[in-house]
Protein backbone atom coordinates (compact mmCIF):
# COMPACT_ATOMS: atom_id res chain seq x y z
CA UNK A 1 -89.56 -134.31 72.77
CA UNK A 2 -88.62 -136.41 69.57
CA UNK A 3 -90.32 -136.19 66.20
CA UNK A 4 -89.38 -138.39 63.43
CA UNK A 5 -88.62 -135.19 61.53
CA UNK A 6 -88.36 -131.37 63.17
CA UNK A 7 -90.65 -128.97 61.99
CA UNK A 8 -88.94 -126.49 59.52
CA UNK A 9 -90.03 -123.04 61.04
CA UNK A 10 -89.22 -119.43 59.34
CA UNK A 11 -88.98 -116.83 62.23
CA UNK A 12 -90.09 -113.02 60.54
CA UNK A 13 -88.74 -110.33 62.38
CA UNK A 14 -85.97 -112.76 64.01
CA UNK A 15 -84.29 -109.63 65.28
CA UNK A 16 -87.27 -107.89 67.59
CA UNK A 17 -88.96 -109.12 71.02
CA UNK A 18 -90.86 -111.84 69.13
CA UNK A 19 -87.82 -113.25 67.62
CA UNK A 20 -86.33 -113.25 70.74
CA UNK A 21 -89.31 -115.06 72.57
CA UNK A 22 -89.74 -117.27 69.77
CA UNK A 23 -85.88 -118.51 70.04
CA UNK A 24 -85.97 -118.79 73.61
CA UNK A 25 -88.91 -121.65 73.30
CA UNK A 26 -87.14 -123.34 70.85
CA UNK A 27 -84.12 -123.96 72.14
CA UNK A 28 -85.32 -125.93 74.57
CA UNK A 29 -87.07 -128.29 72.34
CA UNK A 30 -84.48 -128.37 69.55
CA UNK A 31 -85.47 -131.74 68.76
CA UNK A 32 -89.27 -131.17 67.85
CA UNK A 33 -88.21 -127.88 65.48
CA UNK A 34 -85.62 -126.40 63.48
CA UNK A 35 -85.09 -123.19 62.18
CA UNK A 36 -85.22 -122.71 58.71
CA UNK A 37 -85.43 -118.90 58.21
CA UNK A 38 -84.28 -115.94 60.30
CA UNK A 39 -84.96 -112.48 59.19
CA UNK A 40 -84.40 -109.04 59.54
CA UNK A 41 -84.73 -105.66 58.99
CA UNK A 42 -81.64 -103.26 59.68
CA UNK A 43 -80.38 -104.57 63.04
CA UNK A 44 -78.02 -107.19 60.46
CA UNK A 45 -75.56 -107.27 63.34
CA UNK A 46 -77.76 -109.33 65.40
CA UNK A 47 -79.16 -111.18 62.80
CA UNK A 48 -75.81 -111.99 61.54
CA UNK A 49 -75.06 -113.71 65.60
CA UNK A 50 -78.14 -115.31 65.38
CA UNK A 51 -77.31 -116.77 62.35
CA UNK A 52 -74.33 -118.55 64.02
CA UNK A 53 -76.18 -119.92 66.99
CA UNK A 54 -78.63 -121.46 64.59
CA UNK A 55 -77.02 -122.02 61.46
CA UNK A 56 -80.41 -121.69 59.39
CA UNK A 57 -80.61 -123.20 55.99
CA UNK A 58 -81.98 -119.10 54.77
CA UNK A 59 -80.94 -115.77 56.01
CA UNK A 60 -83.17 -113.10 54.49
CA UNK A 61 -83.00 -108.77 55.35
CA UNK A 62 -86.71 -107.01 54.10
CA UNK A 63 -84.18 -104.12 53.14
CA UNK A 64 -83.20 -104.97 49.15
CA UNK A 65 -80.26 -102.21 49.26
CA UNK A 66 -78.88 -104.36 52.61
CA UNK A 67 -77.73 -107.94 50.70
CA UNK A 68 -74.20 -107.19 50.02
CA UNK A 69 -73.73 -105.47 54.02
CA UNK A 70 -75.55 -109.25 55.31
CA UNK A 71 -73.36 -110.95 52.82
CA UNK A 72 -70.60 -109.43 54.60
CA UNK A 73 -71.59 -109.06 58.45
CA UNK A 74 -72.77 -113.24 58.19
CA UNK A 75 -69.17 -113.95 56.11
CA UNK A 76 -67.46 -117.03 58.26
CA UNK A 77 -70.23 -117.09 60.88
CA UNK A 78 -73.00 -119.08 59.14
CA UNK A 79 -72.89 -121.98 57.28
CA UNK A 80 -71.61 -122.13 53.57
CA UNK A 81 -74.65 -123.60 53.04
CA UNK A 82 -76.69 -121.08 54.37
CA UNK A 83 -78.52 -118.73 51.56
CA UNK A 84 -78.92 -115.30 52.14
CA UNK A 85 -81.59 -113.64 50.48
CA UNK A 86 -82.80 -109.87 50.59
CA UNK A 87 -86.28 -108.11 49.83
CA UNK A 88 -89.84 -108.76 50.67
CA UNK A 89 -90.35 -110.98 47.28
CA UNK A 90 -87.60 -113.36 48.43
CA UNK A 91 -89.27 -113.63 51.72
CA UNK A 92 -92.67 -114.36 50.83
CA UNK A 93 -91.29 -116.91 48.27
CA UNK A 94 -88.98 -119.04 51.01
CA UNK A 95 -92.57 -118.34 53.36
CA UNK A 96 -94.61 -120.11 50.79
CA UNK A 97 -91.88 -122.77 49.94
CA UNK A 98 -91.37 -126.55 50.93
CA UNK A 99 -88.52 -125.45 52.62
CA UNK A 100 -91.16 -124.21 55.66
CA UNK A 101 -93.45 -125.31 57.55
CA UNK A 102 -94.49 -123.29 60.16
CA UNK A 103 -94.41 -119.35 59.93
CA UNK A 104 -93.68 -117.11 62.95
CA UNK A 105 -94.52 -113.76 61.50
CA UNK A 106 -93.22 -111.26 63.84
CA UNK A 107 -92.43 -107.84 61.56
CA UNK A 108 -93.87 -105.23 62.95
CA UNK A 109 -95.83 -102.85 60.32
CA UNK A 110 -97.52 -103.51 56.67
CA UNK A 111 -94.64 -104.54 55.12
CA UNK A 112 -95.37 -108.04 57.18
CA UNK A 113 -98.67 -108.49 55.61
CA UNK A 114 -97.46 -110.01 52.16
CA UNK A 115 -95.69 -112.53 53.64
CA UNK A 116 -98.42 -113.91 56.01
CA UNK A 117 -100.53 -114.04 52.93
CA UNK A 118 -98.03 -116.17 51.28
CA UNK A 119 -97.82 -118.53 53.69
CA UNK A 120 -101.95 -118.48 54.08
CA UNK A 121 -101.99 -119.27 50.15
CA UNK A 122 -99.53 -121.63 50.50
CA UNK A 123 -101.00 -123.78 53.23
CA UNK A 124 -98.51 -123.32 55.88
CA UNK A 125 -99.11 -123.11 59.23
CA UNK A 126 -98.90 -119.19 60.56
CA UNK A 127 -98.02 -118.12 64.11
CA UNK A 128 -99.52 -114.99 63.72
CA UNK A 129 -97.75 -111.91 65.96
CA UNK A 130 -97.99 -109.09 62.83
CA UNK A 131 -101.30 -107.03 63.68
CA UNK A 132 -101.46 -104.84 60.29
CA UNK A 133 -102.25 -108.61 58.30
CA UNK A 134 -106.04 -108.61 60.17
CA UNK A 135 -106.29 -104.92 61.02
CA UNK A 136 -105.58 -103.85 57.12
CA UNK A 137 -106.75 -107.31 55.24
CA UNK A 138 -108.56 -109.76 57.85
CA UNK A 139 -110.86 -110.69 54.79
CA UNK A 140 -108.00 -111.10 52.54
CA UNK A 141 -106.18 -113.54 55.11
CA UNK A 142 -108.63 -115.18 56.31
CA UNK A 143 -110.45 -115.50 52.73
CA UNK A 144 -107.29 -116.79 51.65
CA UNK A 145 -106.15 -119.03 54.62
CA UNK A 146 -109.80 -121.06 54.22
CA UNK A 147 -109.23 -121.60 50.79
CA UNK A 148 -105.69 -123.17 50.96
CA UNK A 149 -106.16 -124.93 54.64
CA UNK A 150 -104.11 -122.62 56.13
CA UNK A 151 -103.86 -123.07 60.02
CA UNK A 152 -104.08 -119.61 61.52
CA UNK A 153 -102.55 -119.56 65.57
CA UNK A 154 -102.59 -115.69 67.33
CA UNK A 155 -99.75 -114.94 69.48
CA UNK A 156 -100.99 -111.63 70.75
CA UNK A 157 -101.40 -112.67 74.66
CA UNK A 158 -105.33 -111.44 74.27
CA UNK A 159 -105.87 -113.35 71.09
CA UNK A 160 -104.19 -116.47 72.06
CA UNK A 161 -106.19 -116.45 75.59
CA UNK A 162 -109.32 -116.73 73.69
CA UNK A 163 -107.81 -119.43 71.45
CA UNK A 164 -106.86 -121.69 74.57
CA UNK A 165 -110.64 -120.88 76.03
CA UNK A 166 -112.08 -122.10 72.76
CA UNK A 167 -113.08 -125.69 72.06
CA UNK A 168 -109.54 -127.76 71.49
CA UNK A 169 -110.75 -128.49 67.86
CA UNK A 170 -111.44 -125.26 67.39
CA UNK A 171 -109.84 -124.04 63.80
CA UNK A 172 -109.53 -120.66 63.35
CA UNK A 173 -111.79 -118.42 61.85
CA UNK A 174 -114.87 -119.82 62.51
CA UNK A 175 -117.20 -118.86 64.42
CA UNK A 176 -117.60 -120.57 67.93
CA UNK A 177 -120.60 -122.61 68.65
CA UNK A 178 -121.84 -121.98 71.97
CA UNK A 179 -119.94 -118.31 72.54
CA UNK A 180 -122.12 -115.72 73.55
CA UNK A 181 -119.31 -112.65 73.33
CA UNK A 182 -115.55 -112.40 73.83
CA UNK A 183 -113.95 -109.90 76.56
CA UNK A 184 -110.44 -108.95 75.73
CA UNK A 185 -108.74 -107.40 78.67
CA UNK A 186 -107.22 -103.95 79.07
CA UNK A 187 -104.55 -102.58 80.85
CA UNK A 188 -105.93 -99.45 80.56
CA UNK A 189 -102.14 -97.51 79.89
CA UNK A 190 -101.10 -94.64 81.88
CA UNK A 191 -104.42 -92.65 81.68
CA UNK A 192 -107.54 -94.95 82.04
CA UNK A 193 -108.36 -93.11 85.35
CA UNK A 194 -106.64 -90.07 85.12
CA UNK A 195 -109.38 -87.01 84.67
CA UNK A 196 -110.51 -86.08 80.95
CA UNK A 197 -109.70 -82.48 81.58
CA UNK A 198 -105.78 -83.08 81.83
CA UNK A 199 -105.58 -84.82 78.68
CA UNK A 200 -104.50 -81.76 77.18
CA UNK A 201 -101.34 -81.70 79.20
CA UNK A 202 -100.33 -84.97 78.45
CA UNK A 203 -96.32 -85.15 76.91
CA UNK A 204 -95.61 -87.74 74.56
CA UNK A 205 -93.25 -89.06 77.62
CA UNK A 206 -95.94 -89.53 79.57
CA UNK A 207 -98.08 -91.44 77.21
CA UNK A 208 -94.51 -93.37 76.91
CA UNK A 209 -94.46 -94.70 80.33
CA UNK A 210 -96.76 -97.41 80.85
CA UNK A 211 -97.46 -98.63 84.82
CA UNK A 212 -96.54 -102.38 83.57
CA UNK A 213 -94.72 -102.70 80.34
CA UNK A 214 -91.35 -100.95 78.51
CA UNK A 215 -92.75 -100.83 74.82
CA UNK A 216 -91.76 -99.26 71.61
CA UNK A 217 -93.40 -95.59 71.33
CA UNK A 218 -96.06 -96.26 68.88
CA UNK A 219 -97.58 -98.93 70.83
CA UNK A 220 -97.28 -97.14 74.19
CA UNK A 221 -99.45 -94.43 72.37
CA UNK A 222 -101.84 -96.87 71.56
CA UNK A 223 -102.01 -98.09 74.60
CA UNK A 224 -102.33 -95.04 76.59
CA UNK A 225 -105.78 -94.28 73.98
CA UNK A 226 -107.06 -97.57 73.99
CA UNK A 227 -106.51 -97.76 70.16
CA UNK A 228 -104.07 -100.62 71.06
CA UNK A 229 -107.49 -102.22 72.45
CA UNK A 230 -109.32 -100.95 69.02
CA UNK A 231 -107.18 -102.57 67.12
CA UNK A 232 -107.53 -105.81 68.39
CA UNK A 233 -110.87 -105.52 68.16
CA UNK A 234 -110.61 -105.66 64.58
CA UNK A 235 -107.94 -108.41 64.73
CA UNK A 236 -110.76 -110.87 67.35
CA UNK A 237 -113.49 -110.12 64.34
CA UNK A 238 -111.48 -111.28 61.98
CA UNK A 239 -110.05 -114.20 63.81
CA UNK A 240 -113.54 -115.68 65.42
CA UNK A 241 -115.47 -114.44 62.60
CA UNK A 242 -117.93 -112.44 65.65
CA UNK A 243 -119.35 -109.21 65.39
CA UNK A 244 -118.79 -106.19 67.06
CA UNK A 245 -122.12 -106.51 69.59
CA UNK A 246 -120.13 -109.80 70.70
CA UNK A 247 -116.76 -108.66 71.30
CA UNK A 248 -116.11 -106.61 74.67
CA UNK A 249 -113.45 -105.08 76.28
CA UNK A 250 -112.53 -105.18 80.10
CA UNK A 251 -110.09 -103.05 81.79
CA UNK A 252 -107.93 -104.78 84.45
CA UNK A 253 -105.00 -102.78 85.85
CA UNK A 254 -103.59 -106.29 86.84
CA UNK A 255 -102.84 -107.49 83.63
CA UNK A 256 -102.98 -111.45 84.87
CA UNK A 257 -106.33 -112.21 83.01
CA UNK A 258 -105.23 -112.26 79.47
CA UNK A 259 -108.74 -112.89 78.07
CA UNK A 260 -112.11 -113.97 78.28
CA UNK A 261 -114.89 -116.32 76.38
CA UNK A 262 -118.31 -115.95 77.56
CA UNK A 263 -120.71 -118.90 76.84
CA UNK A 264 -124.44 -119.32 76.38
CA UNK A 265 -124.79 -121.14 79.71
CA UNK A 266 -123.19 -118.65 81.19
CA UNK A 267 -119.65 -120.16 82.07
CA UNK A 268 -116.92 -117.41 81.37
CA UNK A 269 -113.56 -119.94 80.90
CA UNK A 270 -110.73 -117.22 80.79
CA UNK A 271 -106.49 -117.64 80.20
CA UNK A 272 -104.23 -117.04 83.52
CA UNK A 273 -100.25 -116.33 83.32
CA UNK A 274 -97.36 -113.82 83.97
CA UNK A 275 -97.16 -111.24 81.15
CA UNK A 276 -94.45 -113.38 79.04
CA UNK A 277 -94.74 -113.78 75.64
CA UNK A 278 -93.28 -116.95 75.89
CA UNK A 279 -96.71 -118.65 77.09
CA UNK A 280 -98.48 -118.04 73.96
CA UNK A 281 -95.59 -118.51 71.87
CA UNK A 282 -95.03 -121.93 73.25
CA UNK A 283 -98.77 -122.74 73.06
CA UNK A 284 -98.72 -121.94 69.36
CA UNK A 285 -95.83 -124.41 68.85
CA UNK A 286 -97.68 -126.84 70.76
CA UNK A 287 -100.32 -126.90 68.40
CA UNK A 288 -98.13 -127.40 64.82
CA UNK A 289 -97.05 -130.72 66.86
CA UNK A 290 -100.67 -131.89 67.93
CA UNK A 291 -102.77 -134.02 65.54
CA UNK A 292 -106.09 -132.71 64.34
CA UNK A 293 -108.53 -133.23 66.70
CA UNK A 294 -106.83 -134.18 69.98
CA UNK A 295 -105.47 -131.40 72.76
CA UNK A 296 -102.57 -129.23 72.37
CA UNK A 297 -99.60 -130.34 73.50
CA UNK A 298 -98.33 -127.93 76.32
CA UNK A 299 -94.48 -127.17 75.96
CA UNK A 300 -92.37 -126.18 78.24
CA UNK A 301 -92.20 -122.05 78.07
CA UNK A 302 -89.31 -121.13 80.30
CA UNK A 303 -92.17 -118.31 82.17
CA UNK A 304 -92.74 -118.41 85.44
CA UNK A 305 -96.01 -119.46 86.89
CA UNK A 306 -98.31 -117.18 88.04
CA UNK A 307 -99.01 -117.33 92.06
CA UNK A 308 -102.25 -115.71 92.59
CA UNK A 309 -101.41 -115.63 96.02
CA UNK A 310 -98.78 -112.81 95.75
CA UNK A 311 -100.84 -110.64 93.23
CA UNK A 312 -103.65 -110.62 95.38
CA UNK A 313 -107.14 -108.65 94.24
CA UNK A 314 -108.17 -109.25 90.49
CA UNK A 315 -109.95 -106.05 89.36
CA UNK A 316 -112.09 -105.22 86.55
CA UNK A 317 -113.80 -101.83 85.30
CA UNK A 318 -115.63 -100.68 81.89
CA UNK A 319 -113.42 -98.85 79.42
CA UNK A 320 -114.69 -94.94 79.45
CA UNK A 321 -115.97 -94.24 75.62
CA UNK A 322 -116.19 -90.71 76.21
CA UNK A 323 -112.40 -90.63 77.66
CA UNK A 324 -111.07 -92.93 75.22
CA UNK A 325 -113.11 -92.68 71.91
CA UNK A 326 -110.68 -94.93 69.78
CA UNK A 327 -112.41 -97.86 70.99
CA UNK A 328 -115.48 -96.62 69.02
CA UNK A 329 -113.90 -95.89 65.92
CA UNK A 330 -112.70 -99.28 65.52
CA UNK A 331 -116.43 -100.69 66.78
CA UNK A 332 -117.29 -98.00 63.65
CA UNK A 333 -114.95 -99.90 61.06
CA UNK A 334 -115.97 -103.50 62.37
CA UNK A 335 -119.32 -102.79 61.42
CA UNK A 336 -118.65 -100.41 58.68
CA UNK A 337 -116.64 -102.82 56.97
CA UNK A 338 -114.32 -102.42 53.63
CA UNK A 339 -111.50 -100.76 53.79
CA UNK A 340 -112.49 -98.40 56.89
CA UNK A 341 -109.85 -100.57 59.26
CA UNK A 342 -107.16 -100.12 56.82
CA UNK A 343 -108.02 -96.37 56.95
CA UNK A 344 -108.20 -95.93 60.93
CA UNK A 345 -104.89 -97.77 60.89
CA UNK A 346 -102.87 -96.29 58.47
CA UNK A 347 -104.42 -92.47 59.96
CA UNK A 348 -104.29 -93.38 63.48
CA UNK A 349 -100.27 -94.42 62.42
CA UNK A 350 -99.39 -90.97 61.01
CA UNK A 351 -101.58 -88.96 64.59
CA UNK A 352 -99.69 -91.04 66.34
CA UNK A 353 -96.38 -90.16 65.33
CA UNK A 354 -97.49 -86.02 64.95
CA UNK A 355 -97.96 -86.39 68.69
CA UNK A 356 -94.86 -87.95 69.29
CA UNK A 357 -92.92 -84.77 67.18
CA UNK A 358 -94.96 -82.67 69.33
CA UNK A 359 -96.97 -81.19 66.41
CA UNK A 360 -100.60 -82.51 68.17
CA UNK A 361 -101.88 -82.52 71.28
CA UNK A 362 -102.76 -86.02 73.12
CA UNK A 363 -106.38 -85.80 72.41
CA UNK A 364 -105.83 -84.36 69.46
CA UNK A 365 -104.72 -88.04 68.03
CA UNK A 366 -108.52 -89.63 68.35
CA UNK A 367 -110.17 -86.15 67.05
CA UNK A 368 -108.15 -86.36 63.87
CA UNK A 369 -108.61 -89.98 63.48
CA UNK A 370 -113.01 -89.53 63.63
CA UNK A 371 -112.36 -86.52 61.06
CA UNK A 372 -110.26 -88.59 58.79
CA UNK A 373 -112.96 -91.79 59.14
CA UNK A 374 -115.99 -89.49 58.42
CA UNK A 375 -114.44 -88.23 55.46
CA UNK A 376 -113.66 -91.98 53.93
CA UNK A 377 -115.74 -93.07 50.90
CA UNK A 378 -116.21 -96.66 52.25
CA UNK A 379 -115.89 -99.08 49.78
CA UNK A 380 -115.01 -103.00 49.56
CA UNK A 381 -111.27 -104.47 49.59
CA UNK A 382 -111.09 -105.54 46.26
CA UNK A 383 -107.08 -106.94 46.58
CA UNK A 384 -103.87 -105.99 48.87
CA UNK A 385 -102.46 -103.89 46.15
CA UNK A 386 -105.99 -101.96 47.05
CA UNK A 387 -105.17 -101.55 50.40
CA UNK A 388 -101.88 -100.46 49.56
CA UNK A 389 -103.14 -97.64 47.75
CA UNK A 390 -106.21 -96.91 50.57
CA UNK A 391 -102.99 -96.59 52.93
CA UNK A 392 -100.91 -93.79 51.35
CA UNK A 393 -104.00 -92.00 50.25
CA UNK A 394 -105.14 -91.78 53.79
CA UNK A 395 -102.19 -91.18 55.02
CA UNK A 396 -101.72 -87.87 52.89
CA UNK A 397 -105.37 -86.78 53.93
CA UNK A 398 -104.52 -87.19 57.84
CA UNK A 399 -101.17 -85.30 57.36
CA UNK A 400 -103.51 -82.34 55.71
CA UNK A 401 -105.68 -82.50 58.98
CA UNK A 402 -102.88 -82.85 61.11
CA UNK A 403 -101.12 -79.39 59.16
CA UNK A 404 -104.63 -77.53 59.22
CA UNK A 405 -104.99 -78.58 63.35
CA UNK A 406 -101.48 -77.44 63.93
């Protein structure tokens, strides 16, 4: 595909799966984008060799102590032209610069939330794959990204189904005309039918080892209580601007239906395709190179396509509330408000990991979650540096339930 000139894209978190998906797509339409940015956190071996295949104008490491050990691993690989930058400040500068134009924010964790807003200040258009920036500040981002014009694009697969099932002028953030609720899909982790009584037993390698998917720890957790589904609750809210009593969840072992979108005449239009993040990421590319107001262009992905043939039955079941009571507790902070999501995220990260040192039991995580929520004085976000301070806060009262369950 030729453009007259290639989109100038930053890739955030260059060095994890995202990255990797994200690279993957472009390379096979070098023509259409080029990167601008790659960063990094400590892996700066393979950001350095990424750094020669693409020869980026920037080269940035979130880790301020790590410049001079990038200076030296990129050293005769990169360009002498190339900059290399380090720290979250230098980031979020070069995000909000003319040097980019599209944003593929892929860190995992809060630190990626001050460079999505940025970008959203800054008008850019954000491929959005960092869940903290809506589960901690959705009304900061979204607030923000309406102000400047932002264009906001969700890579999660769930997210991004919805977004191809929505209206192709659809911008995002408001809400649908026409949409009477939203079904995300579950794959309901390890447990979704195992008995309630076991839960007890449960190791932290068994909550590890989901049916479908090899994942990092903290999200296999989630997934195995749902809380992975909670939280993207939160993020849909934020993103179609619906309430809670029009956002469902659907468990489906299958994990082919990515999403639904329900509408008043009772159509349900819902996204197909093999679990590769490459069909979302290439959709969201498609998009910064459609004009306003026409369809998407479709790019080429690299996945393979689905043949519903071979998969065979499609099955669907309610998510148990009683079994997996995370799902409430983020239904509780979508309709609580304020900084209750930022407070269910930053406690549900520090249960998470107790369970994973073996200091809590599996059920254990969602008990001391409710205990840390009821104890919250709710109150509104008044700025990110807020939420900052709502995070370690909460995270020192969870880690005093977490001692006094022990």
């Amino acid at each position: 595909m030729k453009t007259a000139s290639p989109l100038q894209v930053a890739i955030l978190g260059a060095t994890g799966s995202i990255g990797d998906n994200t690279l993957d797509v472009l390379a096979r339409h070098g023509e259409a984008f080029q990167v601008a940015l790659l960063t990094g956190h400590k892996n700066l071996s393979k950001l350095a060799k990424l750094a020669e295949q693409w020869q980026p104008q920037h080269v940035a490491t979130s880790d301020p102590g790590s410049l001079s050990t990038l200076r030296e691993a990129i050293q005769g690989l990169a360009s002498p032209t190339t900059a290399i930058h380090a720290g979250m400040e230098a980031i979020s500068a070069l995000c909000a610069s003319d040097a980019i134009d599209v944003v593929v924010a892929g860190m995992v964790g809060s630190a990626g939330v001050e460079p999505v807003l940025a970008a959203a200040a800054a008008g850019k258009t954000i491929l959005l794959a960092n869940k903290e920036s809506l589960v901690m500040a959705g009304d900061i981002v979204m607030r923000t990204a309406r102000a400047s014009g932002a264009r906001i694009i969700p890579l999660d697969s769930e997210h991004n189904a919805i977004y191809q099932c929505l209206p192709d002028d659809y911008v995002c953030g408001q809400a649908p005309e026409s949409v009477h609720k939203l079904i995300l899909t579950a794959s309901g982790g390890p447990f979704w039918d195992r008995p309630a009584e076991t839960f007890s037993d449960i190791t932290p390698e068994q909550a590890c080892n989901h049916p479908k998917w090899r994942m990092g720890a903290k999200i296999s957790v989630d997934s195995a209580t749902l809380m992975n589904k909670g939280l993207e609750l939160i993020e849909a809210h934020w993103l179609f601007n619906l309430p809670a009593t029009q956002l469902d969840v659907h468990v489906h072992p299958q994990s082919l239906v990515h999403s639904l979108v329900v509408y008043e005449d009772g159509s349900l239009l819902a996204q197909l395709g093999e679990p590769d993040m490459r069909i979302p990421i290439a959709y969201g590319l498609g998009q910064c190179l459609s004009v306003t107001g026409k369809r998407p262009l479709r790019l080429p992905s690299g996945a393979k396509t689905l043949d519903l043939l071979s998969h065979g039955t499609l099955a669907f079941y309610p998510p148990d509330d009683d079994k997996f009571p995370s799902l409430k507790l983020a239904r509780q902070a979508i309709e609580a408000g304020g900084i209750l999501a930022a407070a269910l995220n930053a406690s549900n990260e520090e249960t998470v990991q107790a369970f994973l040192d073996h200091r809590i039991s599996f059920p254990a995580i969602a008990r001391i979650n409710a205990r840390v929520i009821e104890k919250i004085h709710n109150q509104p976000v008044e700025s990110f540096e807020h939420l900052q301070q709502v995070d370690v806060e909460v995270r020192a009262m969870t880690q005093n339930e977490i001692h006094a369950h022990a």
